[in-house]
PDB file of N, CA and C in Angstrom:
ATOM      1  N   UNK A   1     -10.542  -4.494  21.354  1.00  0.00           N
ATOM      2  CA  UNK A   1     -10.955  -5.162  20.139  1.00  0.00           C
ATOM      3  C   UNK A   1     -11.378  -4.167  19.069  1.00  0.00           C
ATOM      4  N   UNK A   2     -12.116  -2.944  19.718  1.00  0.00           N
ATOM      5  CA  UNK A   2     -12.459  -2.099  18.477  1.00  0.00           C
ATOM      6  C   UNK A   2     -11.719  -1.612  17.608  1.00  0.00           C
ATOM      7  N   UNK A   3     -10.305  -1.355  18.165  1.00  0.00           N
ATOM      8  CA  UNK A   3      -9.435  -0.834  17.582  1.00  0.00           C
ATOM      9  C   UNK A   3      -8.862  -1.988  16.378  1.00  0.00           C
ATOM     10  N   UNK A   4      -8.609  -2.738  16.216  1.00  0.00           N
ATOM     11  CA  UNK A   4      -8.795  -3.234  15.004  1.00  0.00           C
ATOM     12  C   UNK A   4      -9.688  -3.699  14.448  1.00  0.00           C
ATOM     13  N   UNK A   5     -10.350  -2.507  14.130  1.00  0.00           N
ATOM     14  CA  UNK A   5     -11.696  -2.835  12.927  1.00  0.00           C
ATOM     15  C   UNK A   5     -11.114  -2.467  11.852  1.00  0.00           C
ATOM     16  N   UNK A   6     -10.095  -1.509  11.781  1.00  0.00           N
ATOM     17  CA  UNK A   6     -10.035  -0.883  10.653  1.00  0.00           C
ATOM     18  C   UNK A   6      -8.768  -1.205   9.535  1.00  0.00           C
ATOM     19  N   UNK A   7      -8.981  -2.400  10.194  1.00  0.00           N
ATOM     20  CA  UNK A   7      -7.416  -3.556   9.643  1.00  0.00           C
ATOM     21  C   UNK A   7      -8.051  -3.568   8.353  1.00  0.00           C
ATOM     22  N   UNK A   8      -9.124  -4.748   8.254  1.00  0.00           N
ATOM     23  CA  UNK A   8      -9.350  -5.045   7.159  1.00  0.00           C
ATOM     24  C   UNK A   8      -9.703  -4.394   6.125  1.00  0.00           C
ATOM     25  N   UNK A   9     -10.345  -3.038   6.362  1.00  0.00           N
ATOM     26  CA  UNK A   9     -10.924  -2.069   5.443  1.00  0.00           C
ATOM     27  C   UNK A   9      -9.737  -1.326   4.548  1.00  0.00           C
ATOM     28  N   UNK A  10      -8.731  -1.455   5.585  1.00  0.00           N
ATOM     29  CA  UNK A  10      -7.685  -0.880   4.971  1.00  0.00           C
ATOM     30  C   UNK A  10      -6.551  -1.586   3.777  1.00  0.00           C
ATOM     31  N   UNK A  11      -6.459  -2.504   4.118  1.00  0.00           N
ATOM     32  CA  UNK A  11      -5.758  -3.936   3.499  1.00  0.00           C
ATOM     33  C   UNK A  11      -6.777  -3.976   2.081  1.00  0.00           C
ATOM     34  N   UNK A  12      -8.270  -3.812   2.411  1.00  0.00           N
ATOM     35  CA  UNK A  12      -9.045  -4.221   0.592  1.00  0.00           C
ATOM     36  C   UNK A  12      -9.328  -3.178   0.436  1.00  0.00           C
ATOM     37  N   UNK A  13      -8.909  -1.826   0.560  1.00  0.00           N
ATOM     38  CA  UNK A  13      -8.763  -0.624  -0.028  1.00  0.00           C
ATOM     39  C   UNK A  13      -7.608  -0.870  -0.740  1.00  0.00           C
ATOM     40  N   UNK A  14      -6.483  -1.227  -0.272  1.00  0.00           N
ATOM     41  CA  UNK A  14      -5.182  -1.143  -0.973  1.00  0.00           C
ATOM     42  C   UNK A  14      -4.821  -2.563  -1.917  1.00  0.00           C
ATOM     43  N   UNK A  15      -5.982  -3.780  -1.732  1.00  0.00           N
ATOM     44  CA  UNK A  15      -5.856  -4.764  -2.557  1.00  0.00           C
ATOM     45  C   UNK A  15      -6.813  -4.001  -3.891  1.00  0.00           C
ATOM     46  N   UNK A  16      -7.876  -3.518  -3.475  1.00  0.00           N
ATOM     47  CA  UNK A  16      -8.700  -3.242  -4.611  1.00  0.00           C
ATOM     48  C   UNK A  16      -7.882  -2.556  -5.961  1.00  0.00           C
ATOM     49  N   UNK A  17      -6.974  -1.354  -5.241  1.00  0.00           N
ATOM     50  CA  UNK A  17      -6.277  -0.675  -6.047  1.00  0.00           C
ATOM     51  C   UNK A  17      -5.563  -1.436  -6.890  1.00  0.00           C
ATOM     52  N   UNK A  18      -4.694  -2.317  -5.850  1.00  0.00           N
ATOM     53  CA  UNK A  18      -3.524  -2.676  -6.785  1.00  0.00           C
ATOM     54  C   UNK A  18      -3.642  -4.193  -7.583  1.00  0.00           C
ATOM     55  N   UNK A  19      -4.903  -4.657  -7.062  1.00  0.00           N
ATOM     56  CA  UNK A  19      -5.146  -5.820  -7.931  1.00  0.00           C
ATOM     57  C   UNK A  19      -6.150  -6.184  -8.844  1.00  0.00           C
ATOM     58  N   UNK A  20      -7.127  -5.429  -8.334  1.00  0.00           N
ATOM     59  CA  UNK A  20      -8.285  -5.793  -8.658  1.00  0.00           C
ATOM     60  C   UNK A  20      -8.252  -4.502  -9.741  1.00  0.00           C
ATOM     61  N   UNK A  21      -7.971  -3.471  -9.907  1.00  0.00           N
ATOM     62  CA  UNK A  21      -8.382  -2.149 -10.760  1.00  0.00           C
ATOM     63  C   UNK A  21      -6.796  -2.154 -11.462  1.00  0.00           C
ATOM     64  N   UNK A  22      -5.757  -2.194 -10.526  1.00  0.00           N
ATOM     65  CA  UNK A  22      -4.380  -2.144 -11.220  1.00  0.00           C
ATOM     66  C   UNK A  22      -3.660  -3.273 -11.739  1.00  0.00           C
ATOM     67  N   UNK A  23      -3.940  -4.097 -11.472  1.00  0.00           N
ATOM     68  CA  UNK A  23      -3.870  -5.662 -12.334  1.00  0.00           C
ATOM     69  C   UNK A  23      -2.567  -6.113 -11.996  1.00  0.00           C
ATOM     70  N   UNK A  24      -1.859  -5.584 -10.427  1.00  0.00           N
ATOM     71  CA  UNK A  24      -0.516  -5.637 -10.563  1.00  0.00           C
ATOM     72  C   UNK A  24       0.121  -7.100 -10.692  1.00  0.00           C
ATOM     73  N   UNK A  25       1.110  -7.665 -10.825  1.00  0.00           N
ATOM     74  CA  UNK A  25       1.591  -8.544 -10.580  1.00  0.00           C
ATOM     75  C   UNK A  25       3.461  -8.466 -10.647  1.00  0.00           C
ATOM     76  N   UNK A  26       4.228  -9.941 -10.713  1.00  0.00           N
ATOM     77  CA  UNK A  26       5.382  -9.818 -10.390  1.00  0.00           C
ATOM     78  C   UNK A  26       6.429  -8.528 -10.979  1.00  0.00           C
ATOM     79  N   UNK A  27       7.500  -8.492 -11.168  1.00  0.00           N
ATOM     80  CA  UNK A  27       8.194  -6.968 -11.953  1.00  0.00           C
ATOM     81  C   UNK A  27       7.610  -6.018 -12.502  1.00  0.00           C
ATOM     82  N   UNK A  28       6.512  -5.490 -11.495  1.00  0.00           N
ATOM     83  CA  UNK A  28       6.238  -4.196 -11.955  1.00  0.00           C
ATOM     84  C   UNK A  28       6.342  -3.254 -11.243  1.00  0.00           C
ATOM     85  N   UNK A  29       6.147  -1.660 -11.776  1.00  0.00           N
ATOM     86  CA  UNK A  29       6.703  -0.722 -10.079  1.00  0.00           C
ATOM     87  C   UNK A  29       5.229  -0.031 -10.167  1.00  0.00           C
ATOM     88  N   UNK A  30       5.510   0.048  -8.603  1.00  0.00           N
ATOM     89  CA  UNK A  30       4.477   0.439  -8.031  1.00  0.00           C
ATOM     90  C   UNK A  30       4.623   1.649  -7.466  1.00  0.00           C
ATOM     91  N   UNK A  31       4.341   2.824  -7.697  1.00  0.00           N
ATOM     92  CA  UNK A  31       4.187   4.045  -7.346  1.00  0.00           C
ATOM     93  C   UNK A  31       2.955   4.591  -6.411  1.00  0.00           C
ATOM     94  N   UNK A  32       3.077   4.623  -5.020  1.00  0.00           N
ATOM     95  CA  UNK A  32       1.776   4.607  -3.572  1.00  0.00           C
ATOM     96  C   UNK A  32       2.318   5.780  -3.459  1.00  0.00           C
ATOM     97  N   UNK A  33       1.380   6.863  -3.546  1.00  0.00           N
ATOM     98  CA  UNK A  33       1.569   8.374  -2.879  1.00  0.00           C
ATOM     99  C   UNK A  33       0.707   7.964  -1.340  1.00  0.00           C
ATOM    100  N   UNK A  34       1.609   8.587  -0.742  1.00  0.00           N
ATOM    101  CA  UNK A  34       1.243   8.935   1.027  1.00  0.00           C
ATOM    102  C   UNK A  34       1.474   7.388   1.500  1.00  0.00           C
ATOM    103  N   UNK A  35       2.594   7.254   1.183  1.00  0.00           N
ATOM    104  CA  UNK A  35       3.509   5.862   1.867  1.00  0.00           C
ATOM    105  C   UNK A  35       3.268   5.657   3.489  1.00  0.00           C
ATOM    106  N   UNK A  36       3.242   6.832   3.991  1.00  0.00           N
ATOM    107  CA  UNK A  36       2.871   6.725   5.420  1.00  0.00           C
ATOM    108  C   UNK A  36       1.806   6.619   6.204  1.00  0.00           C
ATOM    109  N   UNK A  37       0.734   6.884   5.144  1.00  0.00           N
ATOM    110  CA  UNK A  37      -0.961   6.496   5.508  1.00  0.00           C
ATOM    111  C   UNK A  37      -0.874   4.850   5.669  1.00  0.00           C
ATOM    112  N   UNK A  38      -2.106   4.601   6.180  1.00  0.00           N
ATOM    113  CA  UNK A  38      -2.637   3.450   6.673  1.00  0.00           C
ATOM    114  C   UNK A  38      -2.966   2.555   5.671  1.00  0.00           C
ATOM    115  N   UNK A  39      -3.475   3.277   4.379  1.00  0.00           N
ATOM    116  CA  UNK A  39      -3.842   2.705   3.103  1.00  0.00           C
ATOM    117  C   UNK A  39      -2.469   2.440   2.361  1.00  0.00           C
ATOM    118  N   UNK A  40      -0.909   3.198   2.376  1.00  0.00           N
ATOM    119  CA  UNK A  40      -0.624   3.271   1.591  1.00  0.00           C
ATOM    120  C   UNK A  40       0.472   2.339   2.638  1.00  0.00           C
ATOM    121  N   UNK A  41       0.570   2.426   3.746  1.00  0.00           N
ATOM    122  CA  UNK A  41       1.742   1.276   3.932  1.00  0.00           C
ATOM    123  C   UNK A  41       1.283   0.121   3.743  1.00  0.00           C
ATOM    124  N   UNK A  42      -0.048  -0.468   4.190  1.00  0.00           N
ATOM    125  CA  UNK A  42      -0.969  -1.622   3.195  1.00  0.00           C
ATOM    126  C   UNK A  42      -0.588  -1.898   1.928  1.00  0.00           C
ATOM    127  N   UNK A  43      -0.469  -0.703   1.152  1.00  0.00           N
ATOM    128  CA  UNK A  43      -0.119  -1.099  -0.306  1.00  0.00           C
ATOM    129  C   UNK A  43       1.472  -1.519  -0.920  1.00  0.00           C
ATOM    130  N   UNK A  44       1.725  -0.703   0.125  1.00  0.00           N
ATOM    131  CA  UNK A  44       3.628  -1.248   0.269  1.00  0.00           C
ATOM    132  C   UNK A  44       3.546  -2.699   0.741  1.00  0.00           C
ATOM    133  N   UNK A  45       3.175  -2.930   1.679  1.00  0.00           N
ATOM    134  CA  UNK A  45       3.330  -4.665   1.833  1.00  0.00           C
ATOM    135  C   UNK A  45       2.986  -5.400   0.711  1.00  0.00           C
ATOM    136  N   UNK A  46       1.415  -5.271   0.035  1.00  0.00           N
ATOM    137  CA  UNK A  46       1.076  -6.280  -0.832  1.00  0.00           C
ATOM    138  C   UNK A  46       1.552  -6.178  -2.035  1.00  0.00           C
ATOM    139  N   UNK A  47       1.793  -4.946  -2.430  1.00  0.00           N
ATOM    140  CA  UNK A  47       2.686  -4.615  -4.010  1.00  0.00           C
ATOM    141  C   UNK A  47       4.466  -5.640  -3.448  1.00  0.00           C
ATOM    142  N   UNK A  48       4.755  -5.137  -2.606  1.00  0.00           N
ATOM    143  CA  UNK A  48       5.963  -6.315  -2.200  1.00  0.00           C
ATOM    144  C   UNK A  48       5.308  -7.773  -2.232  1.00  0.00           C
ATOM    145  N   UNK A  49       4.842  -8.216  -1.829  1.00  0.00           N
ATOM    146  CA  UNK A  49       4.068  -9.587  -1.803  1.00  0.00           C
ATOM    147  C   UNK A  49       3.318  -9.739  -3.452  1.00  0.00           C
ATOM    148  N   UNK A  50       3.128  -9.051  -3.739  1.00  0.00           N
ATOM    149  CA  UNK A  50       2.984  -9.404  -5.274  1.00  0.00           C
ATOM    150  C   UNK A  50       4.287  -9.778  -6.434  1.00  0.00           C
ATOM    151  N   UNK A  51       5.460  -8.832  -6.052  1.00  0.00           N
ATOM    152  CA  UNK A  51       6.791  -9.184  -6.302  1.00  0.00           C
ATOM    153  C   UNK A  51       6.692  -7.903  -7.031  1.00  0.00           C
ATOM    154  N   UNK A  52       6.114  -6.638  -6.742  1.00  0.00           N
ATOM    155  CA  UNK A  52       6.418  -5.542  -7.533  1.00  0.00           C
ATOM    156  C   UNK A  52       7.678  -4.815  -6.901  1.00  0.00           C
ATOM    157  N   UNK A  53       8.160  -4.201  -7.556  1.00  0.00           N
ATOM    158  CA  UNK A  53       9.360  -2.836  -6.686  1.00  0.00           C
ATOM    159  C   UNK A  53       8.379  -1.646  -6.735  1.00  0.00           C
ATOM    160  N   UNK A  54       8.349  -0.934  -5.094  1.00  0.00           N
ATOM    161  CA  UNK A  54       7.491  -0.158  -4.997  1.00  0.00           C
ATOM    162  C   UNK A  54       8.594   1.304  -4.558  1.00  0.00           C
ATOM    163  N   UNK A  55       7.936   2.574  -4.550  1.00  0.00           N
ATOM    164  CA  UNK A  55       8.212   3.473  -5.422  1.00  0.00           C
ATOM    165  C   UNK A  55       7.443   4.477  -4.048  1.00  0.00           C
ATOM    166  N   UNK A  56       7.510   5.104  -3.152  1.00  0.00           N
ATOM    167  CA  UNK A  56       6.039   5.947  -2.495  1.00  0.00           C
ATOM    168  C   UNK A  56       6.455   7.517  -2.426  1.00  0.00           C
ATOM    169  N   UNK A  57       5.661   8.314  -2.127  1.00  0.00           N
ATOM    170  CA  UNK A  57       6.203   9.598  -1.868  1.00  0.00           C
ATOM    171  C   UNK A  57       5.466   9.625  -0.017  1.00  0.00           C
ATOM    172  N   UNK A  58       6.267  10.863   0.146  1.00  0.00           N
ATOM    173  CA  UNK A  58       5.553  11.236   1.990  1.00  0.00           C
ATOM    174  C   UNK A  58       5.650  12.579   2.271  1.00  0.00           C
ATOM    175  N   UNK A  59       4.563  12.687   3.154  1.00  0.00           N
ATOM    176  CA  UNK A  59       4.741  14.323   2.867  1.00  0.00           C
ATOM    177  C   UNK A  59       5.839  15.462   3.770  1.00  0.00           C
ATOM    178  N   UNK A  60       6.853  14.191   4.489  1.00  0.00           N
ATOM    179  CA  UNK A  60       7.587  15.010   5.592  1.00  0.00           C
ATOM    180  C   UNK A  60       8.769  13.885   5.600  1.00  0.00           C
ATOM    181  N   UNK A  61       9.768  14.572   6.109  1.00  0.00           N
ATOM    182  CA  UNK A  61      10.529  13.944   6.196  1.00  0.00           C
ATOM    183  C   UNK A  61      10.555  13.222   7.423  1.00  0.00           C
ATOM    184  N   UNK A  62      10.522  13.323   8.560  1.00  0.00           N
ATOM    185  CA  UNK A  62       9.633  12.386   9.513  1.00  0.00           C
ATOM    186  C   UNK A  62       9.078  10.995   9.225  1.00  0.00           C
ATOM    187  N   UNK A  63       8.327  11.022   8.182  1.00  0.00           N
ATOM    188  CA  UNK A  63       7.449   9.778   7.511  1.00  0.00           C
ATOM    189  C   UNK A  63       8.140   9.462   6.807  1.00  0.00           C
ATOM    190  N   UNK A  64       9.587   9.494   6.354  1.00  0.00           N
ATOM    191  CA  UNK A  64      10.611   8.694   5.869  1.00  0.00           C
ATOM    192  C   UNK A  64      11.105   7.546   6.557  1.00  0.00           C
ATOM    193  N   UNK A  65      11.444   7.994   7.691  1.00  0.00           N
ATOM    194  CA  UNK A  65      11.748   7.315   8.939  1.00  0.00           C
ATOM    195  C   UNK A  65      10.604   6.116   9.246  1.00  0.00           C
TER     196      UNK A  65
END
């Protein structure tokens, strides 16, 4: 069970950004550096669920995959 504690913290880290401070909504692009972090694949889902086209960088090619 402990192991997902850190669901939610992560999910309203990446809502705060992109909604609450970045005001995102439908056709806009969304640019998430470190696509492969915990925060930033969070932000890839909800910027998609907002209806943005999202945009990320990663620091390896590995984390492309």
């Amino acid at each position: 069970k402990l192991a997902f504690v850190g669901i939610p913290e992560t999910f309203l880290t990446a809502y705060q950004g992109l909604r609450l401070i970045g005001n995102i909504k439908k056709g806009d692009i969304a640019l998430i550096h470190a696509g492969a972090s915990g925060v930033g694949t969070a932000a890839i889902q909800l910027a998609k669920f907002f209806g943005a086209k999202v945009a990320t960088t990663v620091g390896s090619n590995e984390k492309i995959a």
